[in-house]
C-alpha atoms as a PDB file:
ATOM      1  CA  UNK A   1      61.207 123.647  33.864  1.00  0.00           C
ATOM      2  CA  UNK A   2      64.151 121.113  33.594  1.00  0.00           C
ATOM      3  CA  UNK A   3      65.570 123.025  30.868  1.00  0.00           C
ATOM      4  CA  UNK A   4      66.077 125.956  32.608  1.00  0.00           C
ATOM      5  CA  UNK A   5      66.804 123.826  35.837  1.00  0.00           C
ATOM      6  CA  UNK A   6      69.526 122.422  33.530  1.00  0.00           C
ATOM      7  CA  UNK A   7      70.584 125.324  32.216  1.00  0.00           C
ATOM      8  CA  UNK A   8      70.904 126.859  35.677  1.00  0.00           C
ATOM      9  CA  UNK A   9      73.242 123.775  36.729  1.00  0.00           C
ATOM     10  CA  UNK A  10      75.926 124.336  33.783  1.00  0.00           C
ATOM     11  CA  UNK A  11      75.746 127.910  34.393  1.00  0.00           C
ATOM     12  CA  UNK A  12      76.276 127.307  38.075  1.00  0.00           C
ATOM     13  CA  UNK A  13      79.116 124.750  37.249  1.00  0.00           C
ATOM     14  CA  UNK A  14      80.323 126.793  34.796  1.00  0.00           C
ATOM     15  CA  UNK A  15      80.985 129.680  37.236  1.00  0.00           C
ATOM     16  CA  UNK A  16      82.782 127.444  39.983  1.00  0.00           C
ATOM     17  CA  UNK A  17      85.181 126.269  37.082  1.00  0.00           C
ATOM     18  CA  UNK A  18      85.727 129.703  35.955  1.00  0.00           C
ATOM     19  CA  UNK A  19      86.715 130.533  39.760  1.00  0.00           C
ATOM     20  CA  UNK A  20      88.954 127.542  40.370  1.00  0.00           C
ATOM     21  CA  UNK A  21      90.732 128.223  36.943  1.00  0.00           C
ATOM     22  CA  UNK A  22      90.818 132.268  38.389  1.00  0.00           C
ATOM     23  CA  UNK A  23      92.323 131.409  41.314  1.00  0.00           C
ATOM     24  CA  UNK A  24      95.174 128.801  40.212  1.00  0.00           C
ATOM     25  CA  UNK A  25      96.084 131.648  37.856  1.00  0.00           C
ATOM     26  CA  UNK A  26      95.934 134.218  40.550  1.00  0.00           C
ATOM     27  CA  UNK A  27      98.136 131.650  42.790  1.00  0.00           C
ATOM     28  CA  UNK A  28     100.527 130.629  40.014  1.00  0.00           C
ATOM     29  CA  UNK A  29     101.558 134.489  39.059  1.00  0.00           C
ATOM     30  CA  UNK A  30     105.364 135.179  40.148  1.00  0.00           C
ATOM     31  CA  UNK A  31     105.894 138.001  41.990  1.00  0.00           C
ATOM     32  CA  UNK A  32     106.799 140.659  40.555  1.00  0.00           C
ATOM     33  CA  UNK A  33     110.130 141.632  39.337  1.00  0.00           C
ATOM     34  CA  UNK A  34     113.080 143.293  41.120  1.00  0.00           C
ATOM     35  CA  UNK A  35     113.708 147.016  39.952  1.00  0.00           C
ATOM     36  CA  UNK A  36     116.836 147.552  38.311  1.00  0.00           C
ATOM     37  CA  UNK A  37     119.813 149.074  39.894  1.00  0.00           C
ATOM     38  CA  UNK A  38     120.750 152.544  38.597  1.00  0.00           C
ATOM     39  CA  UNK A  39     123.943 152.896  36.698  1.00  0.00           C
ATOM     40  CA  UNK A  40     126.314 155.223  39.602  1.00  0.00           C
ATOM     41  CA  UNK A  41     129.467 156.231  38.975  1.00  0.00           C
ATOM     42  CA  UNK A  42     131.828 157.783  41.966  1.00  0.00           C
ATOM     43  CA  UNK A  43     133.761 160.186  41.624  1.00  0.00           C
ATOM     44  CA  UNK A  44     137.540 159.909  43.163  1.00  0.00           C
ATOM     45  CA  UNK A  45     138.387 163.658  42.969  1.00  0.00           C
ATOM     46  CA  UNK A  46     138.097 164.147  46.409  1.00  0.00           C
ATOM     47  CA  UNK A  47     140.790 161.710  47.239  1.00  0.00           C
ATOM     48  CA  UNK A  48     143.243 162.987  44.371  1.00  0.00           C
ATOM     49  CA  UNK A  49     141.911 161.111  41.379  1.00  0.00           C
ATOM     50  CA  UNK A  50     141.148 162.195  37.917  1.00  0.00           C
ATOM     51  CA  UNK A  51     138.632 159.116  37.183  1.00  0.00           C
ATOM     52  CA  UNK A  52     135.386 157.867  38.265  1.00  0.00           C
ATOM     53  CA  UNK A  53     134.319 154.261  38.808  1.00  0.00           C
ATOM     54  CA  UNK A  54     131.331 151.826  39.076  1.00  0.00           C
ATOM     55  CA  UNK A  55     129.694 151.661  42.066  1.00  0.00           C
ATOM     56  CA  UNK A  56     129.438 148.264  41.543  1.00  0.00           C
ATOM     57  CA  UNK A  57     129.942 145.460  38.377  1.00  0.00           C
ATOM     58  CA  UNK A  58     127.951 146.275  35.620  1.00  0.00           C
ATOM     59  CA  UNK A  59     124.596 143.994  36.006  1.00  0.00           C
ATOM     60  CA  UNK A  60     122.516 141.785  33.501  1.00  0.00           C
ATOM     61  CA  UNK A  61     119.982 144.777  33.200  1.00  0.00           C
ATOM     62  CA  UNK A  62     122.247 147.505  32.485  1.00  0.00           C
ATOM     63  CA  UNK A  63     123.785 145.564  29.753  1.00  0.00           C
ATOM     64  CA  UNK A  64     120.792 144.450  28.340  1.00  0.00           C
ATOM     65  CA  UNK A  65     119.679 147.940  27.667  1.00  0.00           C
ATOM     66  CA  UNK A  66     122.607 148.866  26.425  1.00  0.00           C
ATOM     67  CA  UNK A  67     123.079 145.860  23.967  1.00  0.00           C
ATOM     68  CA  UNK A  68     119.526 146.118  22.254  1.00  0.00           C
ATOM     69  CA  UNK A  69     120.211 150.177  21.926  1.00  0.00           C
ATOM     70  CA  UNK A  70     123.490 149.562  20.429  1.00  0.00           C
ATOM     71  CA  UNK A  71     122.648 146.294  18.181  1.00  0.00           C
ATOM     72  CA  UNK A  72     119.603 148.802  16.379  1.00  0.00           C
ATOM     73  CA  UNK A  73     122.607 151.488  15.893  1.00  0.00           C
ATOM     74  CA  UNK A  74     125.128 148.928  14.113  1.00  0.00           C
ATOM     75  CA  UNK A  75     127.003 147.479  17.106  1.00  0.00           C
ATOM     76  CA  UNK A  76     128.041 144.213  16.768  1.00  0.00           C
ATOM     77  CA  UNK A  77     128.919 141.937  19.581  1.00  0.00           C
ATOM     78  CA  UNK A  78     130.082 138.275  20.298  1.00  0.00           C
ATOM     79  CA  UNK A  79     128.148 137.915  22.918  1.00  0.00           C
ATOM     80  CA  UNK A  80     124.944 138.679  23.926  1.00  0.00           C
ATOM     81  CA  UNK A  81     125.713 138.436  27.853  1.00  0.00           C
ATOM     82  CA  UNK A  82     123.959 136.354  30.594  1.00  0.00           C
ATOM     83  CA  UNK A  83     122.308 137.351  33.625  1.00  0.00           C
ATOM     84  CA  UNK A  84     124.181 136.120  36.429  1.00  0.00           C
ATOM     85  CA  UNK A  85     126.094 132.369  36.683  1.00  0.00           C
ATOM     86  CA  UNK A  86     123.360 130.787  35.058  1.00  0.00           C
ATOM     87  CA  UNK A  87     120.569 132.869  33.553  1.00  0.00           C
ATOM     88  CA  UNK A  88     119.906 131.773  29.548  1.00  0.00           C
ATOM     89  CA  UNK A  89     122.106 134.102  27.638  1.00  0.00           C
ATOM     90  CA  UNK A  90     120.347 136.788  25.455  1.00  0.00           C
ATOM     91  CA  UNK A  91     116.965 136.060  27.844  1.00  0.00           C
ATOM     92  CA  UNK A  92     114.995 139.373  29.137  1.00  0.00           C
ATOM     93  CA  UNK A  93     115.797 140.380  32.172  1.00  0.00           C
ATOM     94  CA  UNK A  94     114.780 138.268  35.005  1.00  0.00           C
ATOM     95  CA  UNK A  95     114.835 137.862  38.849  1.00  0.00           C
ATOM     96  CA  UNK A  96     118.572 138.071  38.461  1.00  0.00           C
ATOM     97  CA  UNK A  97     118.900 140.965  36.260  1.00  0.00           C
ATOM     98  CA  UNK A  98     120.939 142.927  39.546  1.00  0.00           C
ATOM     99  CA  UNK A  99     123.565 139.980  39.161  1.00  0.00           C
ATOM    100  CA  UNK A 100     126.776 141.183  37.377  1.00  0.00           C
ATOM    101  CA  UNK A 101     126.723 140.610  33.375  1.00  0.00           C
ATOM    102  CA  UNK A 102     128.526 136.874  32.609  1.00  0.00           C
ATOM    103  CA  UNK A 103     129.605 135.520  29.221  1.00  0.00           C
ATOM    104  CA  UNK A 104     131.015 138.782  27.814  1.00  0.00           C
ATOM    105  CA  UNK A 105     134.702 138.931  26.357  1.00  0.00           C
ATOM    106  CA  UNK A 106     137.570 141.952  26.814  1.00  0.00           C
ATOM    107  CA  UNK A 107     136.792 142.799  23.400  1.00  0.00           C
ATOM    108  CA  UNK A 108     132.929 143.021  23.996  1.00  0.00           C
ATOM    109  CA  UNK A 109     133.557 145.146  26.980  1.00  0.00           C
ATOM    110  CA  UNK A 110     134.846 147.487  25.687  1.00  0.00           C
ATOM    111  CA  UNK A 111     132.708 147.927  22.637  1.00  0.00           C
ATOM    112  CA  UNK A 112     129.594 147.667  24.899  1.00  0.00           C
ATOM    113  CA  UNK A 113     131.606 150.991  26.578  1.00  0.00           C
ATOM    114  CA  UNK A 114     131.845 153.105  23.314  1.00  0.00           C
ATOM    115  CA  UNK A 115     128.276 152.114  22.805  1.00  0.00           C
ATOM    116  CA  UNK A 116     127.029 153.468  26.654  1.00  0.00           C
ATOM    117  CA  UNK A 117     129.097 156.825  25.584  1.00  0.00           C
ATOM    118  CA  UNK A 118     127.427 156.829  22.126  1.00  0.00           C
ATOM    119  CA  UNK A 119     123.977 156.667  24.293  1.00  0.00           C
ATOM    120  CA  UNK A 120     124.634 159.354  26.488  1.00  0.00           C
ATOM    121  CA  UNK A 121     125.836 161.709  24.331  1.00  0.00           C
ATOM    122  CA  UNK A 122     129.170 161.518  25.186  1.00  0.00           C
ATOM    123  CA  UNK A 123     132.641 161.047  22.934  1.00  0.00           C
ATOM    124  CA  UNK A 124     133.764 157.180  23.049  1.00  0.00           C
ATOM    125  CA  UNK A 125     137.361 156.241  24.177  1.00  0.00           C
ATOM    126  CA  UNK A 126     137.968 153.696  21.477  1.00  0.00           C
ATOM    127  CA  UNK A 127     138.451 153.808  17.805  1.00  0.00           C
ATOM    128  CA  UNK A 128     139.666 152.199  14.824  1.00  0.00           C
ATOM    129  CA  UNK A 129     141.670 154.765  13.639  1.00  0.00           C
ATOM    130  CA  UNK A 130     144.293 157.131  14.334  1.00  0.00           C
ATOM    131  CA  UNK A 131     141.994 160.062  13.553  1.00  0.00           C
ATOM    132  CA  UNK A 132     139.343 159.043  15.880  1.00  0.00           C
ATOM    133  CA  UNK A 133     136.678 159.758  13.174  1.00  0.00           C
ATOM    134  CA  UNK A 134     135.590 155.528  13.475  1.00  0.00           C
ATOM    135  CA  UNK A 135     134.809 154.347  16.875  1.00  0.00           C
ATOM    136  CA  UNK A 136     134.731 150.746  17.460  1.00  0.00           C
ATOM    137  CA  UNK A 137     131.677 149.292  17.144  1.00  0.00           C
ATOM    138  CA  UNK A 138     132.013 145.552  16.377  1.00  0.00           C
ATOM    139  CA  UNK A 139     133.744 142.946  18.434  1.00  0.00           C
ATOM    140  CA  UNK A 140     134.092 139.284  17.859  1.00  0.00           C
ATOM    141  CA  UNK A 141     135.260 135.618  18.742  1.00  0.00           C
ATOM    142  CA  UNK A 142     137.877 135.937  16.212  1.00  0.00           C
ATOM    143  CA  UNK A 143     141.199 133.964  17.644  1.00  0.00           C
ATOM    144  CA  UNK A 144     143.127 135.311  14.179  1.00  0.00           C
ATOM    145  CA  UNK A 145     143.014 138.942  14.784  1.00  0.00           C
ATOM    146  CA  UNK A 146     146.666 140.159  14.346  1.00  0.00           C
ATOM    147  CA  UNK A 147     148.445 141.066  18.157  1.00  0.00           C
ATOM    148  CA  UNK A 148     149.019 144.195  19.078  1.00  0.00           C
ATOM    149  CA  UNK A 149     147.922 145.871  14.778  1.00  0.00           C
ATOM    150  CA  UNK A 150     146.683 149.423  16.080  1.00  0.00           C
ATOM    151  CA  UNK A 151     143.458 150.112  15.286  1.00  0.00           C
ATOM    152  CA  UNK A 152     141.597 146.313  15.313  1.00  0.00           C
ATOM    153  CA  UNK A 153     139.500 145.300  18.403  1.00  0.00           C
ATOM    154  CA  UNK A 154     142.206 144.026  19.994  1.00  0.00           C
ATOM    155  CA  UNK A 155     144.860 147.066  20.522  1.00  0.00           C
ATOM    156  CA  UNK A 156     142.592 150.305  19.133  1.00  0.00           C
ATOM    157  CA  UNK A 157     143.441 153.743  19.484  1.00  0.00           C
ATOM    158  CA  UNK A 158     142.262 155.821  22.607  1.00  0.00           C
ATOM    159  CA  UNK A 159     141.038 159.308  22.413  1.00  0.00           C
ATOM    160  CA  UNK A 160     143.371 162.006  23.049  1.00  0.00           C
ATOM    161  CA  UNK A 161     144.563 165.701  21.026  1.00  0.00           C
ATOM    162  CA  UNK A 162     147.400 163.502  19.669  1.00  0.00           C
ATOM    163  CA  UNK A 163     146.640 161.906  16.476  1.00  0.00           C
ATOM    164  CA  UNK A 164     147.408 157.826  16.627  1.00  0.00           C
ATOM    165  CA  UNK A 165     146.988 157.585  20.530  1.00  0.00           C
ATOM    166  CA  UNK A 166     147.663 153.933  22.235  1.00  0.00           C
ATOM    167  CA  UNK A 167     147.937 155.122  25.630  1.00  0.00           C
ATOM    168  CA  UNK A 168     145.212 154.886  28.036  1.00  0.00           C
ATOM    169  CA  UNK A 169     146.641 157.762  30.490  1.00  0.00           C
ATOM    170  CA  UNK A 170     146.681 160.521  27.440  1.00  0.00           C
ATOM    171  CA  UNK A 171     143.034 159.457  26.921  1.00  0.00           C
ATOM    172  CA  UNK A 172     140.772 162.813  27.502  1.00  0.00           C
ATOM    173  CA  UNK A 173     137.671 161.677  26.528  1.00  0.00           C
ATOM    174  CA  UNK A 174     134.794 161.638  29.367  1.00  0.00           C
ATOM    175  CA  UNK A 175     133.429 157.966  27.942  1.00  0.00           C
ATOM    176  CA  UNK A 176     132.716 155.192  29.357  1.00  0.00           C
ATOM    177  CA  UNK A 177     136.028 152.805  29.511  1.00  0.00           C
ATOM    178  CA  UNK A 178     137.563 149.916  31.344  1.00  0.00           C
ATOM    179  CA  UNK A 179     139.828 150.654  34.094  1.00  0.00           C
ATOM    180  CA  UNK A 180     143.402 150.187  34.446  1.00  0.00           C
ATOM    181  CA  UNK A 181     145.091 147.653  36.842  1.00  0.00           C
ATOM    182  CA  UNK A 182     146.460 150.284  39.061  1.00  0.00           C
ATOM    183  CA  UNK A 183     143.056 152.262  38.602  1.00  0.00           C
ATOM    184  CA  UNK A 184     141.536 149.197  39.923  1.00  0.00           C
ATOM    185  CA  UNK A 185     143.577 148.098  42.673  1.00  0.00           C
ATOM    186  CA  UNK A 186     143.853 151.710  43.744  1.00  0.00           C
ATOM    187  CA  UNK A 187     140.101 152.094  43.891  1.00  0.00           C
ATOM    188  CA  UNK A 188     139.785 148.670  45.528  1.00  0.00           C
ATOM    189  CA  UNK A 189     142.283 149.626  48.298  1.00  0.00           C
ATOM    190  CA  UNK A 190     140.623 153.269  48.869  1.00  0.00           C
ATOM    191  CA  UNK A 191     143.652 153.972  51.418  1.00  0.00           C
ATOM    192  CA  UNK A 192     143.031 151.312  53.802  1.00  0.00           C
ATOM    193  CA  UNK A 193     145.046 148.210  54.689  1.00  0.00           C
ATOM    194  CA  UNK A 194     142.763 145.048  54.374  1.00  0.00           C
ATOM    195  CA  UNK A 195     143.670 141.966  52.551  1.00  0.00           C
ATOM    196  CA  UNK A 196     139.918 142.609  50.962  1.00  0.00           C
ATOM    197  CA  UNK A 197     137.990 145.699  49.200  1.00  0.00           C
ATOM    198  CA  UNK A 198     136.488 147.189  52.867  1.00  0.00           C
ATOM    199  CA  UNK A 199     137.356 144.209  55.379  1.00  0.00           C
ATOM    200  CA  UNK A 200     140.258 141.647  56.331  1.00  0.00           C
ATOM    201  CA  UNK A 201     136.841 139.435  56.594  1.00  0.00           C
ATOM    202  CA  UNK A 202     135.798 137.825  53.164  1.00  0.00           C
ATOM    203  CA  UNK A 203     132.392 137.086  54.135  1.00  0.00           C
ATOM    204  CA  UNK A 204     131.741 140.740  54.923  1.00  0.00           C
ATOM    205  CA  UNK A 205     132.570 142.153  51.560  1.00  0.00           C
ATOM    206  CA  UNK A 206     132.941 139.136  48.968  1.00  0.00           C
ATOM    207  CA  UNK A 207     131.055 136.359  47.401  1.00  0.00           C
ATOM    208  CA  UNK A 208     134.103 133.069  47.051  1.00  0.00           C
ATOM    209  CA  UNK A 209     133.802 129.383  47.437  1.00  0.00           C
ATOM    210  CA  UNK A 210     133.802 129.670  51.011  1.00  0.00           C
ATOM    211  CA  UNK A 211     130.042 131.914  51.181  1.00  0.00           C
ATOM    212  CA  UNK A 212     128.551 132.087  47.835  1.00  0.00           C
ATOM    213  CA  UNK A 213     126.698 128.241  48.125  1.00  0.00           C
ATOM    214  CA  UNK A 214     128.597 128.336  44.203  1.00  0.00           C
ATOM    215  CA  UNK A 215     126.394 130.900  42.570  1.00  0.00           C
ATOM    216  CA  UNK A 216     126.957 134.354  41.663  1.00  0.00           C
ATOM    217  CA  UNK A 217     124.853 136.956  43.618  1.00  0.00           C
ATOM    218  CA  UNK A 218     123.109 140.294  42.928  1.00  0.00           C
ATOM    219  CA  UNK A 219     125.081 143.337  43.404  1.00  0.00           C
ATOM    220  CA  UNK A 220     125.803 145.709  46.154  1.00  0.00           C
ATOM    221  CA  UNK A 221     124.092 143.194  48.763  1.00  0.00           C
ATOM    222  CA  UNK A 222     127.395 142.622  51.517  1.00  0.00           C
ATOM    223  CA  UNK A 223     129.372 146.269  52.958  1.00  0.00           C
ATOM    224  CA  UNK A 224     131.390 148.463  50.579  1.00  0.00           C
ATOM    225  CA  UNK A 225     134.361 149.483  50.697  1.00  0.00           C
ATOM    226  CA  UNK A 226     135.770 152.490  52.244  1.00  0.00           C
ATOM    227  CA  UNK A 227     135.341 154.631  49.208  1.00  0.00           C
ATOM    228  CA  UNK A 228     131.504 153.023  48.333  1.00  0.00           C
ATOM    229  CA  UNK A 229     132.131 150.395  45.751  1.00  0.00           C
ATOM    230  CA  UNK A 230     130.994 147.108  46.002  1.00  0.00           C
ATOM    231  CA  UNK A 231     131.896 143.336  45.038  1.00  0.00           C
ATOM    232  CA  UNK A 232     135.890 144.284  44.301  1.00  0.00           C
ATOM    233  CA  UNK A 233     136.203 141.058  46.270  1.00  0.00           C
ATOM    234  CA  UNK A 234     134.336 138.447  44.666  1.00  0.00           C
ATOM    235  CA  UNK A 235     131.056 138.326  43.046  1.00  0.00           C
ATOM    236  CA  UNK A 236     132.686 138.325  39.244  1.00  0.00           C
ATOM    237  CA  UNK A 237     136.269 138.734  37.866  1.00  0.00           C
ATOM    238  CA  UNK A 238     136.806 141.779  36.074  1.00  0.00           C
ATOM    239  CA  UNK A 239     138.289 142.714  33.192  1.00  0.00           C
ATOM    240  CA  UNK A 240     140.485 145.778  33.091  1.00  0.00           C
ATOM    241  CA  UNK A 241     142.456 147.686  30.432  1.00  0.00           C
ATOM    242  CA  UNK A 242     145.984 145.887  31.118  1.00  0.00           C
ATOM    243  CA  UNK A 243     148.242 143.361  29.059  1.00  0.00           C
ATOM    244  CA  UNK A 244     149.590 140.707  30.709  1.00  0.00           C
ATOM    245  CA  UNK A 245     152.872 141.226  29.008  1.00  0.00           C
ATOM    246  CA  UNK A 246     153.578 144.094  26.051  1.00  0.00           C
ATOM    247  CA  UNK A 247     154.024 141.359  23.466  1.00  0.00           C
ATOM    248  CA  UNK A 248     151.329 139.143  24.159  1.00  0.00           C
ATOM    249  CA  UNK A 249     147.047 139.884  23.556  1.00  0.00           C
ATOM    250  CA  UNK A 250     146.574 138.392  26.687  1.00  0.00           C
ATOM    251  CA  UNK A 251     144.200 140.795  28.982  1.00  0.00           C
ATOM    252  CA  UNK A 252     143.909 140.629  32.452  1.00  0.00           C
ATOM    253  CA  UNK A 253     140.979 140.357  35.273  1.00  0.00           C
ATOM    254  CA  UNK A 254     140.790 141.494  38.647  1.00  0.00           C
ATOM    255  CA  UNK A 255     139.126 140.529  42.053  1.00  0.00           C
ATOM    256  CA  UNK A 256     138.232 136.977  41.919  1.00  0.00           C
ATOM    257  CA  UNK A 257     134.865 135.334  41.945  1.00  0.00           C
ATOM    258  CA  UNK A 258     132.090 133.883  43.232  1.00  0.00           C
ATOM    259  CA  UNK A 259     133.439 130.213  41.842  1.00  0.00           C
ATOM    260  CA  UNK A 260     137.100 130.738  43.362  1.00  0.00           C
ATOM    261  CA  UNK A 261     138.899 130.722  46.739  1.00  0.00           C
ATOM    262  CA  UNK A 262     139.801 134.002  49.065  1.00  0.00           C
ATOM    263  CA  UNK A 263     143.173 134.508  47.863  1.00  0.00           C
ATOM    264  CA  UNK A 264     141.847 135.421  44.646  1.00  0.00           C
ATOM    265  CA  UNK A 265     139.386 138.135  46.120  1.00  0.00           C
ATOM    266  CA  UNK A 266     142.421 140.063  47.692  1.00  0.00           C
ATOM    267  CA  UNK A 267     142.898 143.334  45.824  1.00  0.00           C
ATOM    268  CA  UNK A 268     146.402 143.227  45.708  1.00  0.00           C
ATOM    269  CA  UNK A 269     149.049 140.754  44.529  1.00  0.00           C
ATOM    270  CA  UNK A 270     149.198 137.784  41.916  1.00  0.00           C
ATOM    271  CA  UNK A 271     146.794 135.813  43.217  1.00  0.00           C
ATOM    272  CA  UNK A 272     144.072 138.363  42.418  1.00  0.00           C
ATOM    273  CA  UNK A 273     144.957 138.640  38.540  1.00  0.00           C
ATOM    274  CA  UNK A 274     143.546 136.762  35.997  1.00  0.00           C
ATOM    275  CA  UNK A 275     144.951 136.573  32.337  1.00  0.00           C
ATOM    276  CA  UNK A 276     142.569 135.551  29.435  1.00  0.00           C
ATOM    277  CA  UNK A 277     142.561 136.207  25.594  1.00  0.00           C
ATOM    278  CA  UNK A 278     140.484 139.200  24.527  1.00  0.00           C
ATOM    279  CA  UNK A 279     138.026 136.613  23.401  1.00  0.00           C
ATOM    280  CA  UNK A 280     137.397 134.561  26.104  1.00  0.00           C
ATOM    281  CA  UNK A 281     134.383 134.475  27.819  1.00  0.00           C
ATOM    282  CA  UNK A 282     133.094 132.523  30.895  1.00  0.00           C
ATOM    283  CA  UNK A 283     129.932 132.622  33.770  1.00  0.00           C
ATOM    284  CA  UNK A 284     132.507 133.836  35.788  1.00  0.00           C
ATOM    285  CA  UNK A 285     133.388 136.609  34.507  1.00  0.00           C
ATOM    286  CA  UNK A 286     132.161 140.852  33.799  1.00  0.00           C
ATOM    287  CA  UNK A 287     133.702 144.441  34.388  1.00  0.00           C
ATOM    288  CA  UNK A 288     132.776 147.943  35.576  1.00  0.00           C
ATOM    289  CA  UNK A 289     133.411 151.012  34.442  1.00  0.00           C
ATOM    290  CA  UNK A 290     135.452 153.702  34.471  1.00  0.00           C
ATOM    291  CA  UNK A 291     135.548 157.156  32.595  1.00  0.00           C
ATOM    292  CA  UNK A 292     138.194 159.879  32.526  1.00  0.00           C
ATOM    293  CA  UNK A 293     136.825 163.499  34.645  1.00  0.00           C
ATOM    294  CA  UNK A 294     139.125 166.172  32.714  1.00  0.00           C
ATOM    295  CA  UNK A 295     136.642 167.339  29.631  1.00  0.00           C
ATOM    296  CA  UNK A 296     137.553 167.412  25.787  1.00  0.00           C
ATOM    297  CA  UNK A 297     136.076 170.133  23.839  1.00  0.00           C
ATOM    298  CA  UNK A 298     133.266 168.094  22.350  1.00  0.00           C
ATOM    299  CA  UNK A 299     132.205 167.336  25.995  1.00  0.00           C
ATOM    300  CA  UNK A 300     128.428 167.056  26.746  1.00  0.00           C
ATOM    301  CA  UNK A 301     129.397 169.192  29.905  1.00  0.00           C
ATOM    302  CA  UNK A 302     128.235 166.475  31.929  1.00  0.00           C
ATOM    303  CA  UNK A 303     130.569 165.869  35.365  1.00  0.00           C
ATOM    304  CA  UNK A 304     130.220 162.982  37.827  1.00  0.00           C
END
């Protein structure tokens, strides 16, 4: 009779444990995570415009799916990206996988663009040679590349009928691509006046110094501009297409940042340009895209 008395105890016991450990577990779970924002590209033909842009900076997510697909198809990149201002670079996708891509370089922008087009079907912008038979597919940390040698990762040829193409305006492939400045600016503006992309009011548009509490934030979470794009003011710097000078490597980034002051977040003007080697990379920094609307022949036939 004590046995099973006994016996009944530890059972007993052994239940209440199994319950407390249940519950902890049950308590300690995170919430679940955020779903990812969709990739959107608007159109600017109504206003004019033969190109289409990101609705907002390219986030840690869309990257990240990006990167693995193109790393198993022999991309090569010198970064592997980080999710926001401080996620762990190369982690999984977290709570801040809506926050803007950090850490990546000109050079893996714009690889990381041929790749998306590669993914979707579609006929990349970039290549490494005149023929446009090699797209580029590899970018790196290099600081010895030659300036401005046609073809390398640094100054590579751009789509077009014309064999040996270096200019981004006689590009007519539908790919994904970095903006130019005046693409940028132009899209930032969307025919309005304000010192900022939608508002003469920072706080209503951007993420600076003065309202970010010095971390980067997810996208698309202040207003928009006139035109629907989000976090040209702030958030990230962006790289576009642009040299900072026709003799020089240098490339140059738009919009200002979470980490900076106002006067960088203004869409027009020095203040909002930043100049960096193709290499560089910083938390401070990502892009959004931009793709070309007049069709080449080997067109998917998809329009935006």
């Amino acid at each position: 009779m004590k046995d099973v008395m006994k016996k009944n105890i530890i059972g007993i016991l052994a239940l209440i444990i199994l319950a407390l450990f249940s519950s902890c577990a049950t308590k300690a779970e995170p919430e679940s995570l955020p779903e990812a924002l969709p990739l959107e590209m608007i159109s600017l033909k109504e206003y004019g415009l033969d190109y289409a842009m990101g609705k907002t900076e390219v986030t840690y997510a869309q990257w990240h799916s990006v990167y693995f697909w193109a790393v198993e198809n022999g991309y090569e990149f010198s970064s592997t990206g980080r999710e926001g201002h401080d996620g762990v670079p190369g982690s999984l996708p977290s709570y801040g996988m809506n926050e803007p891509v950090t850490e990546v370089s000109w050079r893996d922008a714009i690889v990381w663009c041929n790749a998306l087009s590669e993914k979707e079907g579609l006929t990349p912008v970039y290549y490494e040679d005149a023929l446009y038979a090699v797209p580029l597919r590899k970018s790196t940390s290099d600081e010895s590349v030659t300036i401005n040698v046609p073809g390398t990762q640094d100054c590579p040829y751009i789509y077009s009928p014309k064999p040996g193409n270096l200019d981004m305006s006689a590009c007519t492939s539908i790919g994904y691509r970095l903006p130019t400045s005046l693409e940028w600016e132009t899209a930032a503006m969307a025919d309005d006046t304000f010192v900022f992309a939608g508002s003469n009011v920072l706080e209503e548009v951007g993420w600076a110094r003065e309202n970010s509490g010095d971390a980067s934030h997810e996208a698309a979470t202040l207003k928009p501009n006139g035109w629907g794009f989000y976090d040209m003011s702030g958030n990230v710097w962006e790289w576009v297409w642009d040299l900072y000078s026709p003799t020089s490597r240098i490339r140059l980034r738009r919009g200002g940042g979470w980490h900076g002051d106002a006067n960088g977040c203004s869409v027009s003007g020095k203040k909002s340009l930043g100049a960096y080697e193709p290499y560089f990379i910083n938390y401070r920094g990502g892009f959004r895209l931009c793709m070309s609307l007049q069709k080449n022949s080997e067109s998917t036939g998809e329009s935006y």
